[in-house]
PDB file of N, CA and C in Angstrom:
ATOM      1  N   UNK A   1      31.455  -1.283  26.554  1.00  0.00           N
ATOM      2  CA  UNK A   1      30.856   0.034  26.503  1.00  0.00           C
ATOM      3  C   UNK A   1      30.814   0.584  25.072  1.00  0.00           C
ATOM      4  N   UNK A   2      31.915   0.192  24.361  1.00  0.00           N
ATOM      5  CA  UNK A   2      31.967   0.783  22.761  1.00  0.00           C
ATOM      6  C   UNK A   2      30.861  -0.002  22.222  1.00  0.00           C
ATOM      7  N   UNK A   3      30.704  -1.111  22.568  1.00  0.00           N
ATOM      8  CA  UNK A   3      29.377  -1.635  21.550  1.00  0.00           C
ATOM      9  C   UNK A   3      28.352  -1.443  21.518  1.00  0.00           C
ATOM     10  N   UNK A   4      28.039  -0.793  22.908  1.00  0.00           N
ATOM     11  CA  UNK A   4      25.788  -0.365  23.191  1.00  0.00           C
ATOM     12  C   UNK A   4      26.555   0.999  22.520  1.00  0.00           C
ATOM     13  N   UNK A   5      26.995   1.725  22.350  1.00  0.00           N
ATOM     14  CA  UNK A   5      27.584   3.163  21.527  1.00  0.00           C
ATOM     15  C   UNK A   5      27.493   2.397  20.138  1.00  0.00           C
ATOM     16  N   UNK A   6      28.395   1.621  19.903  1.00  0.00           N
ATOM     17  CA  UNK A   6      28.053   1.164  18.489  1.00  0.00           C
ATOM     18  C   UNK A   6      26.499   0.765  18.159  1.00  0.00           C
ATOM     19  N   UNK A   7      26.019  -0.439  18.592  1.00  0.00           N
ATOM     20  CA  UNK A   7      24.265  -0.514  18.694  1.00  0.00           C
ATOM     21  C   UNK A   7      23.798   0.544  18.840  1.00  0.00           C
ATOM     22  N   UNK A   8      23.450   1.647  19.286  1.00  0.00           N
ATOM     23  CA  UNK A   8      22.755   2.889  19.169  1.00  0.00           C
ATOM     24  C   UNK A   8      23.055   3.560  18.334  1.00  0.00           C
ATOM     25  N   UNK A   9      23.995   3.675  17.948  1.00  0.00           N
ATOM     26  CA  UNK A   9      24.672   4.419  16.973  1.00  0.00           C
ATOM     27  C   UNK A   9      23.521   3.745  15.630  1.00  0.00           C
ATOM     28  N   UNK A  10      23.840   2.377  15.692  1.00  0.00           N
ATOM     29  CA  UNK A  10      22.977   1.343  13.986  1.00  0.00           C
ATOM     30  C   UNK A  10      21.293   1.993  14.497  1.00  0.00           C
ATOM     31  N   UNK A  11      20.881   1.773  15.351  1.00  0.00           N
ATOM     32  CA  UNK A  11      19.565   2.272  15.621  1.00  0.00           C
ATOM     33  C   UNK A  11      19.374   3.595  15.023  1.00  0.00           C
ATOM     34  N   UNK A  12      19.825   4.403  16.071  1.00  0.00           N
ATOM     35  CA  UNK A  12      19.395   5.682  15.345  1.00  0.00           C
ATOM     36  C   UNK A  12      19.662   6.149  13.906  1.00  0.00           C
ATOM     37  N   UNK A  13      20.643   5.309  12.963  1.00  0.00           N
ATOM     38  CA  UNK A  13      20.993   5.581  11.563  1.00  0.00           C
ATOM     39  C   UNK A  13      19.985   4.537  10.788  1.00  0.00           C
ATOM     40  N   UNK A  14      19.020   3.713  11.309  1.00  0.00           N
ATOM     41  CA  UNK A  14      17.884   2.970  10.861  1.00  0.00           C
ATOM     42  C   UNK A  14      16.725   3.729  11.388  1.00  0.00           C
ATOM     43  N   UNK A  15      16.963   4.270  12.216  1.00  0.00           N
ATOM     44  CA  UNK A  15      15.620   5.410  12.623  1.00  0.00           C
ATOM     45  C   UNK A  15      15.717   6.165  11.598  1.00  0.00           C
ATOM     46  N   UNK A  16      16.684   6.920  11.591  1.00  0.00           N
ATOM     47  CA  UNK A  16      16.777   8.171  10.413  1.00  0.00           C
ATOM     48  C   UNK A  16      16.316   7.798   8.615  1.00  0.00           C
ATOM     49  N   UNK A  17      16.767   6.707   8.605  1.00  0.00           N
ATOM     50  CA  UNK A  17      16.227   6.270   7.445  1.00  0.00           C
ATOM     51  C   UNK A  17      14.805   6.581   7.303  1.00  0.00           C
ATOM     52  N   UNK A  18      14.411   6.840   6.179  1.00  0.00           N
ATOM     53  CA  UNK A  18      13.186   7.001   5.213  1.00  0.00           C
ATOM     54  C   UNK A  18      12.198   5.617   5.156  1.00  0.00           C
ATOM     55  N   UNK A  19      11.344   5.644   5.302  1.00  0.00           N
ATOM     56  CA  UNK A  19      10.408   4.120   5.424  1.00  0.00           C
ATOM     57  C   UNK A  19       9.688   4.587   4.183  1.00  0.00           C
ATOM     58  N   UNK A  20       9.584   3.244   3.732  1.00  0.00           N
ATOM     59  CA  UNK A  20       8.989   2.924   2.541  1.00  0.00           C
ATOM     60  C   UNK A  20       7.150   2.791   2.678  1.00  0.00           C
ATOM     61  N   UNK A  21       6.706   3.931   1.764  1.00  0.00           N
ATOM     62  CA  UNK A  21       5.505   3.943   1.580  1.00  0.00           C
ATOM     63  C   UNK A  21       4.728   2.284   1.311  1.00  0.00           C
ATOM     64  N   UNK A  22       2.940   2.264   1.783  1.00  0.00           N
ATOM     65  CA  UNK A  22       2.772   0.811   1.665  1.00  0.00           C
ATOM     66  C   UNK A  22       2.875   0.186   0.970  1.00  0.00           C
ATOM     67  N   UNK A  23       2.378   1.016  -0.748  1.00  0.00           N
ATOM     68  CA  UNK A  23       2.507   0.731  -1.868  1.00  0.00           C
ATOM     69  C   UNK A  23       3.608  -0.029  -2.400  1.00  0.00           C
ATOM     70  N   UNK A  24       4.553   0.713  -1.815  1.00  0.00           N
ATOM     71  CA  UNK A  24       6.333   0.063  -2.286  1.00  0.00           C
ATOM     72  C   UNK A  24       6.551  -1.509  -1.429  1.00  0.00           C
ATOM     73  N   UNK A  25       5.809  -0.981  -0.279  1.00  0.00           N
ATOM     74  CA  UNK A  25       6.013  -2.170   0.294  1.00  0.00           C
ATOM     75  C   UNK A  25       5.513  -3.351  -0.045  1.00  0.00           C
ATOM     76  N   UNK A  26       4.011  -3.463  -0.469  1.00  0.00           N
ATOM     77  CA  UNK A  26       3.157  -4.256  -0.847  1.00  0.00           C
ATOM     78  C   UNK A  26       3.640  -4.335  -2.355  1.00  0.00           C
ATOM     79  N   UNK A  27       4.572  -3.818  -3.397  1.00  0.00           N
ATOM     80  CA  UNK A  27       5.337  -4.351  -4.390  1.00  0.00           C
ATOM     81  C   UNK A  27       6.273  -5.192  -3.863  1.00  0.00           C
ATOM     82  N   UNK A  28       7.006  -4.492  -3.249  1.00  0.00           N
ATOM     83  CA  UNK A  28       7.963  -5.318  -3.027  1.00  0.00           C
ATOM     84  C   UNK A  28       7.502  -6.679  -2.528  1.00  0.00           C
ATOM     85  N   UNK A  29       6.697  -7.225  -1.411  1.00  0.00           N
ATOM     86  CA  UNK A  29       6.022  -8.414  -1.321  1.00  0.00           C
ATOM     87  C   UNK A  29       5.403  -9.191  -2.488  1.00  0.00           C
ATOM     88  N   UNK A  30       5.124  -8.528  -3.270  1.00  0.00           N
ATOM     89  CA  UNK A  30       4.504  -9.310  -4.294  1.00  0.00           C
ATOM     90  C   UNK A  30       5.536  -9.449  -5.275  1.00  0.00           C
ATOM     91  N   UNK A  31       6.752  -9.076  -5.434  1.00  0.00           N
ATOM     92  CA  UNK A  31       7.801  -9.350  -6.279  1.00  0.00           C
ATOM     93  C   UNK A  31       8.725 -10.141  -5.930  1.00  0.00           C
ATOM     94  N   UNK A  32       8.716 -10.430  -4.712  1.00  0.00           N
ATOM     95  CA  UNK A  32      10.084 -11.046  -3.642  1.00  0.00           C
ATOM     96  C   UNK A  32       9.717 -12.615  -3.124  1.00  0.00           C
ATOM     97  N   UNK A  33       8.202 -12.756  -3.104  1.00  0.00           N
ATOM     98  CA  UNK A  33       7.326 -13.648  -2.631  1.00  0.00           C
ATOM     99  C   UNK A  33       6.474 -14.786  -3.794  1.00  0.00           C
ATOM    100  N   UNK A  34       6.799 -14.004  -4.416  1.00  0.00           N
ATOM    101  CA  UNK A  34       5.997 -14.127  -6.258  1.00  0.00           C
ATOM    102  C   UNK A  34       4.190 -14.737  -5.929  1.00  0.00           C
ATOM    103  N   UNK A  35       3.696 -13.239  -5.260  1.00  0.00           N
ATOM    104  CA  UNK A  35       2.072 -13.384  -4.810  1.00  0.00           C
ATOM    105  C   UNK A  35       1.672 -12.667  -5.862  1.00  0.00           C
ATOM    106  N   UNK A  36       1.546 -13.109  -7.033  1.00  0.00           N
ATOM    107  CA  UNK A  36       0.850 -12.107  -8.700  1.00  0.00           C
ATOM    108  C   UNK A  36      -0.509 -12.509  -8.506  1.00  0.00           C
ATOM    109  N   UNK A  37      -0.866 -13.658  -7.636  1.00  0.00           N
ATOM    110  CA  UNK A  37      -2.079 -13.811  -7.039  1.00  0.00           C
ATOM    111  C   UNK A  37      -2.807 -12.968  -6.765  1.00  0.00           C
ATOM    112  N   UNK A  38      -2.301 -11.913  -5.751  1.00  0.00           N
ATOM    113  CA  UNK A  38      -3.463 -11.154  -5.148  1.00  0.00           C
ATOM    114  C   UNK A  38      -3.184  -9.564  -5.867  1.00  0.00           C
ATOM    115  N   UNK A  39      -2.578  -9.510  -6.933  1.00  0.00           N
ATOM    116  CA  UNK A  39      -2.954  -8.314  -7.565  1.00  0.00           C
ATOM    117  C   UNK A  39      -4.153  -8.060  -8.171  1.00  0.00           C
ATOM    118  N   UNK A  40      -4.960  -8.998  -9.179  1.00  0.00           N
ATOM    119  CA  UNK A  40      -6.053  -8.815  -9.402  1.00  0.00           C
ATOM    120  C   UNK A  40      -7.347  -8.891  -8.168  1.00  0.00           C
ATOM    121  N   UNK A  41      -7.026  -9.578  -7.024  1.00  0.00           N
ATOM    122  CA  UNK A  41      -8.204  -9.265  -6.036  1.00  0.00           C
ATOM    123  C   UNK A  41      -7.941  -7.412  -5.471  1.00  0.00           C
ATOM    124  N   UNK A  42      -6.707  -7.654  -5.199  1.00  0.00           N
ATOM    125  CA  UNK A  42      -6.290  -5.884  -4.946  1.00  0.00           C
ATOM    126  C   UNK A  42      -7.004  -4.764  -6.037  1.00  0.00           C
ATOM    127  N   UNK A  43      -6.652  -5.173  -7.216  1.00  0.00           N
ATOM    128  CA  UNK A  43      -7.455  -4.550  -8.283  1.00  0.00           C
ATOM    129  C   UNK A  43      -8.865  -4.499  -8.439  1.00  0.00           C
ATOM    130  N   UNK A  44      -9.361  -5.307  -7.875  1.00  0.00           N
ATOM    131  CA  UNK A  44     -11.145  -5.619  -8.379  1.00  0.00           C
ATOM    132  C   UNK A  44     -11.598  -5.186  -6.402  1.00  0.00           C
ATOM    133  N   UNK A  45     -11.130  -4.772  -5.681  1.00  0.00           N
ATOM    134  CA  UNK A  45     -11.348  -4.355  -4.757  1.00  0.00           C
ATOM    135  C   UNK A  45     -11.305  -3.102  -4.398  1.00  0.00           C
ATOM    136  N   UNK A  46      -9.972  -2.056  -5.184  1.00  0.00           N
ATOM    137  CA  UNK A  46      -9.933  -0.672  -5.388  1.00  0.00           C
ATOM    138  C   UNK A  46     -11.285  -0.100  -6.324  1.00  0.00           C
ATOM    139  N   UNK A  47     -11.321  -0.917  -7.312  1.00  0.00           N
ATOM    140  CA  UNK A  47     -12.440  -0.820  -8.540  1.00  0.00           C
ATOM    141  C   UNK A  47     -13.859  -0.563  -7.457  1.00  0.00           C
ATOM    142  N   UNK A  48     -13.792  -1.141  -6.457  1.00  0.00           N
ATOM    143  CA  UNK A  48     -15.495  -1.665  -6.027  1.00  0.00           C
ATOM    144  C   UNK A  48     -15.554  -0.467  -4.907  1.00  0.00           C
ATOM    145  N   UNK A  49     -14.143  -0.011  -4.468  1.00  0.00           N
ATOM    146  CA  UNK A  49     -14.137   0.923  -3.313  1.00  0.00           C
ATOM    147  C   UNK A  49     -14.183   2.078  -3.976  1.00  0.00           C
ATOM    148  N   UNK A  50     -13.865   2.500  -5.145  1.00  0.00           N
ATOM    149  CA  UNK A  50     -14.018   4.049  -6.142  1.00  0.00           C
ATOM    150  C   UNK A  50     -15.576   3.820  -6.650  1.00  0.00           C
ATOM    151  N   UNK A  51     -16.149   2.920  -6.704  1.00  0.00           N
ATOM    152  CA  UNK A  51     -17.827   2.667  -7.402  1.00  0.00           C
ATOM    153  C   UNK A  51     -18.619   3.140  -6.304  1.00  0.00           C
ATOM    154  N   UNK A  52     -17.944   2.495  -4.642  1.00  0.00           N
ATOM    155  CA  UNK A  52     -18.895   3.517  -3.651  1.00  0.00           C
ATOM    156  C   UNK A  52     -18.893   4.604  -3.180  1.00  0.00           C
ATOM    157  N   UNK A  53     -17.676   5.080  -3.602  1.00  0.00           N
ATOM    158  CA  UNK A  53     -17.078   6.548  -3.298  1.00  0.00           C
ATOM    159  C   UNK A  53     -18.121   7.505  -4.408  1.00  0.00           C
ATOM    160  N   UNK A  54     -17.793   7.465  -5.715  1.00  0.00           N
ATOM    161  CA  UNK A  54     -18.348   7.647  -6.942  1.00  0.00           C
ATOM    162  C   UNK A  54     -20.117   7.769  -6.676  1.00  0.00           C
ATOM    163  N   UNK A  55     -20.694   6.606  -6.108  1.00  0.00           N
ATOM    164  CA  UNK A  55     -22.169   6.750  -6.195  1.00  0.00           C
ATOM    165  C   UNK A  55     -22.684   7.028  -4.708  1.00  0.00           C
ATOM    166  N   UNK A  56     -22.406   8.014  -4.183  1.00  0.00           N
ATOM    167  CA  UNK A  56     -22.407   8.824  -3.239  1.00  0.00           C
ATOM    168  C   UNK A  56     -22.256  10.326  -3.381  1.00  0.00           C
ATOM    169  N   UNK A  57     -21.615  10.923  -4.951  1.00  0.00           N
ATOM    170  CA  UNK A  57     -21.625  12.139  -5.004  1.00  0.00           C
ATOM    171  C   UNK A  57     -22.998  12.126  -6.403  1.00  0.00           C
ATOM    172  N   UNK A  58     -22.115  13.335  -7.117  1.00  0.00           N
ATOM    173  CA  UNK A  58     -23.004  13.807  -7.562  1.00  0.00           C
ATOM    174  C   UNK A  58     -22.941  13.132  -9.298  1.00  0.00           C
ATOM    175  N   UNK A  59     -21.736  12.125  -9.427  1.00  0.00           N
ATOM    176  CA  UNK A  59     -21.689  11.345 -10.469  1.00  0.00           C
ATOM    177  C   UNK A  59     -22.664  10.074 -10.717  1.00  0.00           C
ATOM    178  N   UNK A  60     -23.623   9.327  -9.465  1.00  0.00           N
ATOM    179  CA  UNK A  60     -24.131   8.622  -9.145  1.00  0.00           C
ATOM    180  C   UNK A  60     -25.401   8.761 -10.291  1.00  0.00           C
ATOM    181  N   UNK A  61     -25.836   9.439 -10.543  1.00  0.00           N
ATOM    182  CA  UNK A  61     -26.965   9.196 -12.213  1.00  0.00           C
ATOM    183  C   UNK A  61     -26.487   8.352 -13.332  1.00  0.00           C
ATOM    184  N   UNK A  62     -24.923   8.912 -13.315  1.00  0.00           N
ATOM    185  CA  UNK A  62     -24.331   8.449 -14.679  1.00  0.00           C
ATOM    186  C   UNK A  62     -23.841   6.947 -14.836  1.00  0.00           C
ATOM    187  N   UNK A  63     -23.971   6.389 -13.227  1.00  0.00           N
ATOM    188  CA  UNK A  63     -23.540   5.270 -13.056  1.00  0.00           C
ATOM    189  C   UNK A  63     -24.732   3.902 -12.839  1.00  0.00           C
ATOM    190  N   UNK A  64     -25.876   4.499 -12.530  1.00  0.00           N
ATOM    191  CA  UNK A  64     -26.408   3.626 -12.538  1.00  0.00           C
ATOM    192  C   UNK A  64     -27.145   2.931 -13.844  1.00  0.00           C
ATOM    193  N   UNK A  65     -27.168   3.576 -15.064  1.00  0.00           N
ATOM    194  CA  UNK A  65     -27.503   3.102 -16.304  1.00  0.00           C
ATOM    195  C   UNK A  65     -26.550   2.176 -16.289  1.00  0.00           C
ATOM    196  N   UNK A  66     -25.240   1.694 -15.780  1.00  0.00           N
ATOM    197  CA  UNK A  66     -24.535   0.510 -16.168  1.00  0.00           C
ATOM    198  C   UNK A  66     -24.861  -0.874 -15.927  1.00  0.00           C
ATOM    199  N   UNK A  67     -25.481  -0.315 -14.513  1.00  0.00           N
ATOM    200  CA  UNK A  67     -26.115  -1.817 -14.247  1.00  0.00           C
ATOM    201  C   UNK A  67     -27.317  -2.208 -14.363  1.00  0.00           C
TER     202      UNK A  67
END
């Protein structure tokens, strides 16, 4: 009987804990795992998702002389 009291006890003090944002998480995977691989696709994928965000408002003139 003391031990499902003890086990609930570890649960709910891992519930209470704070969870780590994705960001931290997705560092931490890429530091622990050594994936330095997919930082530059991560990078050139944020880049391409702010270019369609971007040429949808009212910055979209200034952007298309680039290409």
């Amino acid at each position: 009987m003391a031990d499902k009291k003890e086990n609930n006890n570890k649960f709910e003090n891992i519930n209470a804990e704070k969870r780590p944002s994705i960001v931290s998480e997705f560092w931490f995977f890429l530091k622990h795992n050594k994936k330095w691989w997919l930082l530059p696709i991560l990078i050139i994928l944020l880049l391409l998702g702010l270019l369609v965000l971007i040429s949808g408002s009212s910055l979209a003139p200034f952007i298309y002389p680039l290409f």
